[in-house]
Protein backbone atom coordinates (compact mmCIF):
# COMPACT_ATOMS: atom_id res chain seq x y z
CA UNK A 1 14.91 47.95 -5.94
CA UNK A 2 11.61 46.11 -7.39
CA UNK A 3 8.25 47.54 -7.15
CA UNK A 4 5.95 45.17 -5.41
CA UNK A 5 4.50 43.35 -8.92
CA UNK A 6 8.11 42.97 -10.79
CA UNK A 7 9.61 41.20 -6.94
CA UNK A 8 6.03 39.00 -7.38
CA UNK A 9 7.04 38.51 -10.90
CA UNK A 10 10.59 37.26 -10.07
CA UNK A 11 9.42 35.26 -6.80
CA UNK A 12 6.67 33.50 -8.98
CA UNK A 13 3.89 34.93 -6.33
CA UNK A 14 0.69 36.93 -6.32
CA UNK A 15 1.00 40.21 -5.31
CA UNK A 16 -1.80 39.56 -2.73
CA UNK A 17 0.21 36.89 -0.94
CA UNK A 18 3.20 39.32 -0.63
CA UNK A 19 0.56 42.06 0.93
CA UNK A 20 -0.55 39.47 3.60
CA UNK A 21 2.94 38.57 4.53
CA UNK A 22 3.75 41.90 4.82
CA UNK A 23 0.87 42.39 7.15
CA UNK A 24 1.88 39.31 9.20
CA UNK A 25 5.45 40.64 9.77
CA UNK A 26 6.85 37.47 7.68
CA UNK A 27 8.64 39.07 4.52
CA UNK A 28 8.16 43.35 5.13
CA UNK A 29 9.76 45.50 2.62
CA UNK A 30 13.03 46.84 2.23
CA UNK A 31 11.22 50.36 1.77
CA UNK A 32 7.94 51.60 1.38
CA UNK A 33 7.42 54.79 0.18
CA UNK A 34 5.73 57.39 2.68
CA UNK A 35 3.84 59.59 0.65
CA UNK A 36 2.38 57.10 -2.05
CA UNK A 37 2.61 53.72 0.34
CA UNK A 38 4.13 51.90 -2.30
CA UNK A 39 6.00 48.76 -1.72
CA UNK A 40 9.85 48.20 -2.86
CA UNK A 41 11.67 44.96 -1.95
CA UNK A 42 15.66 44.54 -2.95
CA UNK A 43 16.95 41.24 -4.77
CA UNK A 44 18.60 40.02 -1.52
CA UNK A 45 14.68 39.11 -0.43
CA UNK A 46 14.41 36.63 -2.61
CA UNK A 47 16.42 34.11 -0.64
CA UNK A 48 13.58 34.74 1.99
CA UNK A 49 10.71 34.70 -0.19
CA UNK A 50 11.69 31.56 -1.54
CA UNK A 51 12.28 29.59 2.05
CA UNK A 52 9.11 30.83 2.80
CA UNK A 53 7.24 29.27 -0.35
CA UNK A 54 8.60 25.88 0.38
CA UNK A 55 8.26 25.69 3.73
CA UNK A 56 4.61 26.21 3.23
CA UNK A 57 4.53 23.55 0.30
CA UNK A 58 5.71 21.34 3.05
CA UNK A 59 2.93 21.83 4.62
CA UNK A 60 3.81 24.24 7.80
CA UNK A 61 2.06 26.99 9.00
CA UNK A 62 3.17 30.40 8.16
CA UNK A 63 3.82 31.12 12.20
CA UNK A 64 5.74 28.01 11.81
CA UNK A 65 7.71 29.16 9.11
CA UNK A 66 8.40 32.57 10.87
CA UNK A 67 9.95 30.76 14.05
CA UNK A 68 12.25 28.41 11.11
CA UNK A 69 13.74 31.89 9.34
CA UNK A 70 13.93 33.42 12.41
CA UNK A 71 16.69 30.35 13.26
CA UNK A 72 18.03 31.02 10.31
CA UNK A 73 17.58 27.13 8.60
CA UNK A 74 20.48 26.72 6.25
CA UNK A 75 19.89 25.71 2.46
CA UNK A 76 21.24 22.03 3.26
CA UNK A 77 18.87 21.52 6.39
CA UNK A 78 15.88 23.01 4.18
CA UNK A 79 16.77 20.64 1.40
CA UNK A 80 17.13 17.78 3.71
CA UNK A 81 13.62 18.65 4.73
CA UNK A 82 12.61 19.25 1.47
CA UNK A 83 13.51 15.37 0.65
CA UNK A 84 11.83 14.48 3.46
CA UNK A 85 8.71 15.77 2.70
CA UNK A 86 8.94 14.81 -0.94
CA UNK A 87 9.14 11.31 0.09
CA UNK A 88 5.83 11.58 1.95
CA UNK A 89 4.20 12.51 -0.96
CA UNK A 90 5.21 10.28 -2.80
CA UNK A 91 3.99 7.51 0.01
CA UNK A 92 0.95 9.74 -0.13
CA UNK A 93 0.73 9.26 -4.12
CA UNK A 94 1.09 5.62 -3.77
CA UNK A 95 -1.70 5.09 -1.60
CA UNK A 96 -4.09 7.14 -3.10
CA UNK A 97 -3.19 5.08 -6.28
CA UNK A 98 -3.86 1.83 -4.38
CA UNK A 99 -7.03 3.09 -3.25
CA UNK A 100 -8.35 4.59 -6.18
CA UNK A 101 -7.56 0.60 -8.18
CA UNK A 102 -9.27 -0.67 -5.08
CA UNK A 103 -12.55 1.53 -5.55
CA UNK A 104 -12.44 0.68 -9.31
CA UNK A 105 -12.49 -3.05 -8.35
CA UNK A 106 -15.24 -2.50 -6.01
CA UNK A 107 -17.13 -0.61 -9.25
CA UNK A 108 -16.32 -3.52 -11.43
CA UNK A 109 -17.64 -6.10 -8.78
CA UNK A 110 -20.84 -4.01 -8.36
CA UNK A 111 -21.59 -3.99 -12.36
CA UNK A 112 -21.20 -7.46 -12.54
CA UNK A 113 -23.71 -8.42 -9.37
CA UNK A 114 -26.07 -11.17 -10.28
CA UNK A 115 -23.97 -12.77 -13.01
CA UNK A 116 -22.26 -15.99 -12.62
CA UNK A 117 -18.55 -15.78 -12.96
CA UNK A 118 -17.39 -15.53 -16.49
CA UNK A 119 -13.91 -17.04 -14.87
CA UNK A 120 -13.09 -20.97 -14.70
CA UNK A 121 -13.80 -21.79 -11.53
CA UNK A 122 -11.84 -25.14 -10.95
CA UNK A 123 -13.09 -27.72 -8.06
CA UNK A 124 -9.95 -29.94 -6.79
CA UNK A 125 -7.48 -31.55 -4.28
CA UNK A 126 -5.02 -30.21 -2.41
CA UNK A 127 -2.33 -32.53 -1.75
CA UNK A 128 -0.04 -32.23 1.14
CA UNK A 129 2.39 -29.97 0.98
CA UNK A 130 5.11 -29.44 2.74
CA UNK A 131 6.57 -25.91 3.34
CA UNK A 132 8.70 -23.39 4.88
CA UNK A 133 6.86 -20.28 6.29
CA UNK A 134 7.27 -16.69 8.54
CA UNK A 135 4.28 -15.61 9.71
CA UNK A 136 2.56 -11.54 10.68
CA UNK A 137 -0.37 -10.08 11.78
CA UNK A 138 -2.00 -7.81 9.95
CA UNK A 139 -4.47 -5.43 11.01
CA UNK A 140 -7.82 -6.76 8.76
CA UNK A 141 -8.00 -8.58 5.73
CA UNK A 142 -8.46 -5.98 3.72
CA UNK A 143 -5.56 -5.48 0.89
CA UNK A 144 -4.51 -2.04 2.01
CA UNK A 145 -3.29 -3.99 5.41
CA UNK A 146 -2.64 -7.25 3.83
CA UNK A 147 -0.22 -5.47 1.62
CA UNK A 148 2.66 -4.23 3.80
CA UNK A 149 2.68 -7.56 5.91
CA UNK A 150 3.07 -10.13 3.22
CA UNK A 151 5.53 -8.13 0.82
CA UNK A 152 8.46 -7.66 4.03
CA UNK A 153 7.72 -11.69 5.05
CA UNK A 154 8.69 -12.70 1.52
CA UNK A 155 11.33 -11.02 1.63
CA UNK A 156 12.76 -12.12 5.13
CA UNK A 157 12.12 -15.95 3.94
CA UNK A 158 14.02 -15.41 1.07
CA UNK A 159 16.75 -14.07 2.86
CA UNK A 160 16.23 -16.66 5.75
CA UNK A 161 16.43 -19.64 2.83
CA UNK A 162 19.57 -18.02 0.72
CA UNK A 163 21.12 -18.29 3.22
CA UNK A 164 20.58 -21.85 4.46
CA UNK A 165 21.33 -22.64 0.94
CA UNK A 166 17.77 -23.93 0.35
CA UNK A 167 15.74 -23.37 -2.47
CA UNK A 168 12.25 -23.76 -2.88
CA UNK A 169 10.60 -26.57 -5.50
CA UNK A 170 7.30 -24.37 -6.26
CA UNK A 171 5.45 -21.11 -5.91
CA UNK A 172 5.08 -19.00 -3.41
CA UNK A 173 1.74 -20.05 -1.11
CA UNK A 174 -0.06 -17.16 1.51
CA UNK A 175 -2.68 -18.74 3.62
CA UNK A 176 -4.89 -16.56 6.76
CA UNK A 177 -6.49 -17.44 9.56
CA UNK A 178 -8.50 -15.22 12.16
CA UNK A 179 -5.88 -13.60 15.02
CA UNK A 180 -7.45 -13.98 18.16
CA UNK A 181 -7.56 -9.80 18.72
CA UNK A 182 -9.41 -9.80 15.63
CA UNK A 183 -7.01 -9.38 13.21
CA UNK A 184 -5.50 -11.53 10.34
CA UNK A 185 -2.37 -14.08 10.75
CA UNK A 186 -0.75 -13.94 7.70
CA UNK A 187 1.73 -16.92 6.65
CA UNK A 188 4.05 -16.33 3.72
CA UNK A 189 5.34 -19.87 2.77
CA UNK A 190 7.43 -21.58 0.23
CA UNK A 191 7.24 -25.36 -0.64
CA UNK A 192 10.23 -27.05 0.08
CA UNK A 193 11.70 -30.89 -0.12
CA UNK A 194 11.72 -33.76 2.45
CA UNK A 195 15.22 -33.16 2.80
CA UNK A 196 14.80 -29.91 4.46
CA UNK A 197 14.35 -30.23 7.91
CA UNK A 198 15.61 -26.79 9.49
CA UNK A 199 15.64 -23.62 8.15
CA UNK A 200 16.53 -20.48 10.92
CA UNK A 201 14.10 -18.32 11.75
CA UNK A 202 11.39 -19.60 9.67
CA UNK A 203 9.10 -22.94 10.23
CA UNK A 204 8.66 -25.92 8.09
CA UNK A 205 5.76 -27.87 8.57
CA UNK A 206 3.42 -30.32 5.87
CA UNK A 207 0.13 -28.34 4.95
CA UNK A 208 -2.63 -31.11 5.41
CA UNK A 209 -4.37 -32.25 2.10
CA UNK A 210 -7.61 -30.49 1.11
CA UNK A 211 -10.30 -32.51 -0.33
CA UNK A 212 -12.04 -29.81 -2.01
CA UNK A 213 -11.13 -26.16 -3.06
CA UNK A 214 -12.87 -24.11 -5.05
CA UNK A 215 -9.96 -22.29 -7.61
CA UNK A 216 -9.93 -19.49 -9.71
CA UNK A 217 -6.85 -17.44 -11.33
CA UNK A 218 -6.60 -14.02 -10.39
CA UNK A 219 -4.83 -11.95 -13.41
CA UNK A 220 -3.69 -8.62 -12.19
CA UNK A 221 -2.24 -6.64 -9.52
CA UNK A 222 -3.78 -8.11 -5.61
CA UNK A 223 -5.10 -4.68 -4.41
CA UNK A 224 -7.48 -5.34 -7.62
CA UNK A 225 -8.49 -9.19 -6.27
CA UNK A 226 -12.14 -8.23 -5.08
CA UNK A 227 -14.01 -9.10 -8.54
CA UNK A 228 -12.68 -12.20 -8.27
CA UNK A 229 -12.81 -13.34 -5.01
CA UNK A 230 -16.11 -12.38 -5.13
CA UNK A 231 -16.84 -14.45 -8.09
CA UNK A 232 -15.47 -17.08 -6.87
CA UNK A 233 -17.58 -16.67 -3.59
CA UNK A 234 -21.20 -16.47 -6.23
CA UNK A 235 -19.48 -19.60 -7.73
CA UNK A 236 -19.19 -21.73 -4.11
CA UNK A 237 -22.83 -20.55 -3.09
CA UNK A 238 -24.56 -21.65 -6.49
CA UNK A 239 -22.59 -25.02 -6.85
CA UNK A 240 -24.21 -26.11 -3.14
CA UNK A 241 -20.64 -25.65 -1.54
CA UNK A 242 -19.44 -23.22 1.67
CA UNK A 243 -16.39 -22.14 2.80
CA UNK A 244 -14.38 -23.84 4.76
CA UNK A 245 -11.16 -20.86 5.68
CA UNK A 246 -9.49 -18.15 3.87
CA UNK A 247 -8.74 -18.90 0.57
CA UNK A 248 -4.94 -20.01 -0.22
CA UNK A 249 -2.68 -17.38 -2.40
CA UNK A 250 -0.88 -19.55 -4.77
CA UNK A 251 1.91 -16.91 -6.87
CA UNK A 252 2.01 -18.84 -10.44
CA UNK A 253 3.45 -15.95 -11.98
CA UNK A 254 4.92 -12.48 -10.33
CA UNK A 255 7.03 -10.24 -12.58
CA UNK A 256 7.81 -7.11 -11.63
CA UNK A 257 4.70 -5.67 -13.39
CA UNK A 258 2.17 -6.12 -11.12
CA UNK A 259 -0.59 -5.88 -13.93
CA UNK A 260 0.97 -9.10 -15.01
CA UNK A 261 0.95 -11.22 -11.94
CA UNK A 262 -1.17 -14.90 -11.82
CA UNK A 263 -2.04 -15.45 -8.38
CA UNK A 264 -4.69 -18.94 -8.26
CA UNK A 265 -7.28 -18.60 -5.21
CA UNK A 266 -7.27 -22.02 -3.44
CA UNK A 267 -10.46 -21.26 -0.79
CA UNK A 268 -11.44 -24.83 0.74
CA UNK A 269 -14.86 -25.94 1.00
CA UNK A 270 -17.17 -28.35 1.93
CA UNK A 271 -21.04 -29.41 0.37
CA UNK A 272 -23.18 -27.62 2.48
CA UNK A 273 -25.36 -30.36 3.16
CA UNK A 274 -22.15 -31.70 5.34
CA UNK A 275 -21.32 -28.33 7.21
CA UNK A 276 -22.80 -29.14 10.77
CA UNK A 277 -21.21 -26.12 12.36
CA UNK A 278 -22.59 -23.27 10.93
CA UNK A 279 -23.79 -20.87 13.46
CA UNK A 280 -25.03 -17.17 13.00
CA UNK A 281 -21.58 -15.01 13.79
């Protein structure tokens, strides 16, 4: 048998956390000595002492955990949880990760406040366009709910074009609009030829020309876009121009490193002198 501190030393514990789940009737004993009060466990409790720690590092209760042992959870249906709960953290990793590059964008777009864009900011045509497109909702505009709407529609048009045997003649395009619950319609599109004139479960249509957008090339991964749709924003306001929608997503260049990606900001506008329906919103 082990004295209390060589079974924490084996069990990688604290001595105090095997005192309090003693006291809580979770892992007693095997003996404890009545004239001293000393502790002894046996090897055999190690199988219990080490359910116990990872059920609480998935995040259950110890009463929880009592009512699990007591069913006696097998080491395949704890492992199966185990992976379970491991892929939550990871989720939980990756979002934290998203957010923490989208307050670091928000820092950088603070610190540069006041200064023009150091960006080209290019003023041009849009010329019809004709394209294929699925379209989502997603909850606001923000990239966090942008994110897992337009990644799973490029990936259903692609299916939805592979296998209509058409392939598209540019880069990708994402253009928004305002949902009417107060969301953001999202439309993932693909240019396409005049010969295409059907493609299953997706819409083709001809994007209508824009006489003037404001553009600007957006180097880097899109949760990270705020400097320079901001900048671009500074750049409409001091030129005498407003906006006119959501800007256009144009993908010039997507590899698989994100840090890598070329995405050109197509936001129409119009001089301001000529916007005649500007109200306070």
């Amino acid at each position: 048998m082990f004295t209390i501190g060589d079974f924490a030393k084996y069990g990688r514990v604290s001595v105090r956390m095997l005192r309090h789940y003693d006291a809580i009737g979770l892992l007693p004993p095997a003996r404890v000595d009545a004239a001293s009060g000393y502790r002894f466990y046996d090897a055999a409790q190690l199988a219990r002492l080490n359910r116990i720690v990872a059920l609480k590092d998935l995040g259950l209760r110890l009463d929880q955990i009592r009512s699990i042992l007591d069913e006696q959870v097998s080491a395949e249906q704890l492992r199966g949880m185990l992976r379970l709960r491991r892929s939550e953290l990871e989720s939980e990793l990756n979002d934290t990760a998203i957010r923490l590059r989208q307050v670091e964008a928000r820092l950088r777009t603070i610190e540069s406040e006041g200064a023009m864009p150091s960006k080209d900011v290019v003023l041009k045509a849009l010329p019809p366009l004709r394209v294929v497109q699925v379209t989502g909702v997603a909850a606001s505009y923000e990239p966090e709910d942008i994110t897992p709407v337009i990644n799973p529609l490029y990936e259903r048009l692609c299916e939805l074009l592979s296998k209509a045997d058409v392939r598209p003649v540019g880069p990708g395009l994402a253009r928004y609009a305002d949902a009417p619950d107060g969301g953001i319609v999202v439309h993932a599109a693909l240019p396409v030829s005049d010969e295409v004139t059907e493609v299953a479960g997706a819409e083709i249509l001809v994007l209508p020309e824009v006489p003037h957008a404001a553009t600007i090339l957006h180097q880097g991964d899109m949760n990270e876009v705020l400097p320079t749709a901001q900048a671009l924003a500074r750049w409409i306001e001091a030129n005498g121009y407003v906006s006119a929608g959501y800007a256009r997503e144009v993908s010039l260049h997507v590899p698989e490193n994100r840090a890598d990606w070329v995405i050109e900001l197509q936001e129409p506008v119009v001089p301001a002198a000529e916007r005649t329906d500007r109200r306070d919103g």
